[in-house]
Protein backbone atom coordinates (compact mmCIF):
# COMPACT_ATOMS: atom_id res chain seq x y z
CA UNK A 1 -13.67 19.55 -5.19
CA UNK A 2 -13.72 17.03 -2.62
CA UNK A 3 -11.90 16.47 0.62
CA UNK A 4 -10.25 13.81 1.98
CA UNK A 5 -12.62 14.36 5.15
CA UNK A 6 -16.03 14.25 2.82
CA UNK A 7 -15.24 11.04 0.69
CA UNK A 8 -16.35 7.75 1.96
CA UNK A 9 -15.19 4.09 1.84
CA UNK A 10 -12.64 2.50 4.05
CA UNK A 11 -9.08 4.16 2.57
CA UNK A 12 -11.26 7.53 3.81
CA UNK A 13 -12.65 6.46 6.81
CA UNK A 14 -8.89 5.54 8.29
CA UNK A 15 -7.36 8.94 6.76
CA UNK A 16 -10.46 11.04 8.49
CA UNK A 17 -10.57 9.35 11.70
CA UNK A 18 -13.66 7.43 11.31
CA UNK A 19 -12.27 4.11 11.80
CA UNK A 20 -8.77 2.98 13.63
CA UNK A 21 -6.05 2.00 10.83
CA UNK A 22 -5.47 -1.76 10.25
CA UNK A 23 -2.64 -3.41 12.91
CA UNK A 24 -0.70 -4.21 9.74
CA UNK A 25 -0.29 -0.50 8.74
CA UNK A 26 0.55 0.70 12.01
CA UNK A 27 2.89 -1.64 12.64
CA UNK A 28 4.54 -1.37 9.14
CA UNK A 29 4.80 2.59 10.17
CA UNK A 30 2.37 3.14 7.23
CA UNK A 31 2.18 6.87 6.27
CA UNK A 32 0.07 8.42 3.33
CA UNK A 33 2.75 11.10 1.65
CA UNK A 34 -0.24 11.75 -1.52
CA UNK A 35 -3.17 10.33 -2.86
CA UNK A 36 -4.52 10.67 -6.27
CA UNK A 37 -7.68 8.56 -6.94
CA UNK A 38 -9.06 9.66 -10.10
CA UNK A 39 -5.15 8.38 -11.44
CA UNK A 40 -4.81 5.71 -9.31
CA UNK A 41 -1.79 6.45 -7.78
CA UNK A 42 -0.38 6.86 -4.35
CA UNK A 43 2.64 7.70 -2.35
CA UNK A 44 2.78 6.23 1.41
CA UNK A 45 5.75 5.99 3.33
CA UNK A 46 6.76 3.02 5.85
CA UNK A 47 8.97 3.42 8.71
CA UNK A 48 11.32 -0.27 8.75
CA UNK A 49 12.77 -0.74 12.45
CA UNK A 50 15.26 -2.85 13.75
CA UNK A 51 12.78 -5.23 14.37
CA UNK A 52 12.16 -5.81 10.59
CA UNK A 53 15.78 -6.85 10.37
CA UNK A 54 17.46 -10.32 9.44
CA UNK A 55 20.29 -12.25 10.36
CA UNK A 56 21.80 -10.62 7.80
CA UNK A 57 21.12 -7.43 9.16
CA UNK A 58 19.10 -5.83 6.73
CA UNK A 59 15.29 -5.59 5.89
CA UNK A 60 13.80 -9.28 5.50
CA UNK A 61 11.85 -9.82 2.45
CA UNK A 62 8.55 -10.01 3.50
CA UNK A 63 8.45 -7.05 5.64
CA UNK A 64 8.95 -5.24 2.08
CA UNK A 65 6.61 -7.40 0.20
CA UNK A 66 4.12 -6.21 2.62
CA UNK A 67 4.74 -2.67 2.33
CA UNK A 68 4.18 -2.75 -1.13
CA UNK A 69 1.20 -4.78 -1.06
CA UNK A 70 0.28 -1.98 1.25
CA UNK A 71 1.14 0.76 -0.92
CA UNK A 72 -0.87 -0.99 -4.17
CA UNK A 73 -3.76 -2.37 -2.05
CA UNK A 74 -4.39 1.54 -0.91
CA UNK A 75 -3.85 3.08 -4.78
CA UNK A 76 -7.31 0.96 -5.75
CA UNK A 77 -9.26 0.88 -2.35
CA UNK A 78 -8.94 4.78 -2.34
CA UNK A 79 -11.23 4.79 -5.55
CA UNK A 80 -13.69 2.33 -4.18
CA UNK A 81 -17.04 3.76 -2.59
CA UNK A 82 -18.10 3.06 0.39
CA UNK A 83 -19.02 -0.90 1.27
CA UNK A 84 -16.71 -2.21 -1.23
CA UNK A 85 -12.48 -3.75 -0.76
CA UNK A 86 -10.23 -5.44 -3.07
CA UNK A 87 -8.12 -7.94 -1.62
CA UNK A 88 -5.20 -9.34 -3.31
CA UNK A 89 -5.30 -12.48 -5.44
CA UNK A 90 -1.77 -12.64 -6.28
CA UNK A 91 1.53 -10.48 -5.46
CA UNK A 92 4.88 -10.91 -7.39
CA UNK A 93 7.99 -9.05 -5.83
CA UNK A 94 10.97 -8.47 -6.94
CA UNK A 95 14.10 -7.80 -4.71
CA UNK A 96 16.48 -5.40 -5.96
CA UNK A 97 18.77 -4.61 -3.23
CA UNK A 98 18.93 -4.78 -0.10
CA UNK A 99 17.15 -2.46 2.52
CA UNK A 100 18.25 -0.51 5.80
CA UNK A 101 16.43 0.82 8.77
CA UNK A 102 14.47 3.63 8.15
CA UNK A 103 12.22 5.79 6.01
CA UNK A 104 11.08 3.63 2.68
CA UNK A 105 8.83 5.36 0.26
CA UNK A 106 6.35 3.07 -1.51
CA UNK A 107 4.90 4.28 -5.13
CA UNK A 108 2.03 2.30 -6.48
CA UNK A 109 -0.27 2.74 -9.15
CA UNK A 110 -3.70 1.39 -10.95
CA UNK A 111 -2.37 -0.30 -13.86
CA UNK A 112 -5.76 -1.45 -15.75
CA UNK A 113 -9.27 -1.86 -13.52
CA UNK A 114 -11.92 -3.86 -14.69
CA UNK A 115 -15.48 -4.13 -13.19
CA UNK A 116 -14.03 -7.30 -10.65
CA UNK A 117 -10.21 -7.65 -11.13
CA UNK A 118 -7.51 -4.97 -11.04
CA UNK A 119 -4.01 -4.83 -12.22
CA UNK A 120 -1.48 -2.73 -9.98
CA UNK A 121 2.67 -1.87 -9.74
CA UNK A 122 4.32 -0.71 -7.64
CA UNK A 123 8.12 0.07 -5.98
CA UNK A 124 9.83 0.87 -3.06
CA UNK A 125 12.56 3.07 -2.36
CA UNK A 126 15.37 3.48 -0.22
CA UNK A 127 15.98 6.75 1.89
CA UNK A 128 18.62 7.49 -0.67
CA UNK A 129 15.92 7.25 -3.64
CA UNK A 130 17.13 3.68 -4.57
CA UNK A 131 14.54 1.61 -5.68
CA UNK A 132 14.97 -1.39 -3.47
CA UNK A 133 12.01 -3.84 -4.65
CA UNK A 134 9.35 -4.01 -7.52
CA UNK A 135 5.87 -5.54 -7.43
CA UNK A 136 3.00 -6.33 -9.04
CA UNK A 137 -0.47 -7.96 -7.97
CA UNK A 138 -3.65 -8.64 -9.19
CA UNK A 139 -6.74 -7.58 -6.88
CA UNK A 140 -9.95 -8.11 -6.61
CA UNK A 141 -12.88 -6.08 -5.88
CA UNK A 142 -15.62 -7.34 -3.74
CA UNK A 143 -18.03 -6.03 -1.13
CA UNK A 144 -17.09 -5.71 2.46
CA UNK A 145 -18.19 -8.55 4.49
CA UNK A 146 -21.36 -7.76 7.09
CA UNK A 147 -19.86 -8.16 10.64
């Protein structure tokens, strides 16, 4: 069996150290919780701060959009070998209630892969286990740039 430490690409590289994680994860509190890429699914959690807040006091919408497009973009780039990413194409959320400070569990999940374009889900859930939004997204994989 493989460990997390011996696969390659760039999900890998963050989780073993090999590379720093993106600005956007860190400063989403992005944590992974489990990883399973031969089913394409994945469990990260986010840490939402008073910072993410509205005038309305709770969570704004796009802080959670982007948690969950970090929680699906992660499910399919943690299959992907090494030299190869998957950007998203398009992201649909849904907003089911509304979100509090704290600990917010993302769920997402390969829904159908192809050789290019990828189909993914995902949710994200209050610290009470209340699904808060829904998402899906369309990706697309590609090789990394040269830099």
């Amino acid at each position: 069996m493989t460990t997390h430490a011996e696969r390659q690409g760039p999900f890998w590289d963050v989780l073993a150290g090999r590379t720093p994680p993106p600005p956007a994860a860190e400063t989403l509190g992005w944590e992974l919780v489990a990883v399973d890429p031969e089913q394409g699914t994945i469990e990260v959690a986010f840490q939402a701060t008073e910072r993410f807040l509205n005038p309305a006091g709770v969570v704004q919408g796009g802080f959670l959009a982007a948690m969950l497009d970090d929680t699906m973009g992660p499910a399919l780039v943690a299959t992907l070998p090494h030299g190869q990413f998957a950007p998203t194409l398009d992201l649909h959320v849904q907003f089911l209630r509304p979100a509090r400070p704290g600990r917010l569990l993302g769920r997402g999940r390969i829904v159908q892969r192809g050789r290019e374009v990828c189909f993914l889900a995902g949710e994200l859930l209050s610290p009470e286990g209340k699904i808060v939004a829904v998402a899906t997204a369309t990706a697309r994989i590609q090789g990394v740039p040269a830099s």
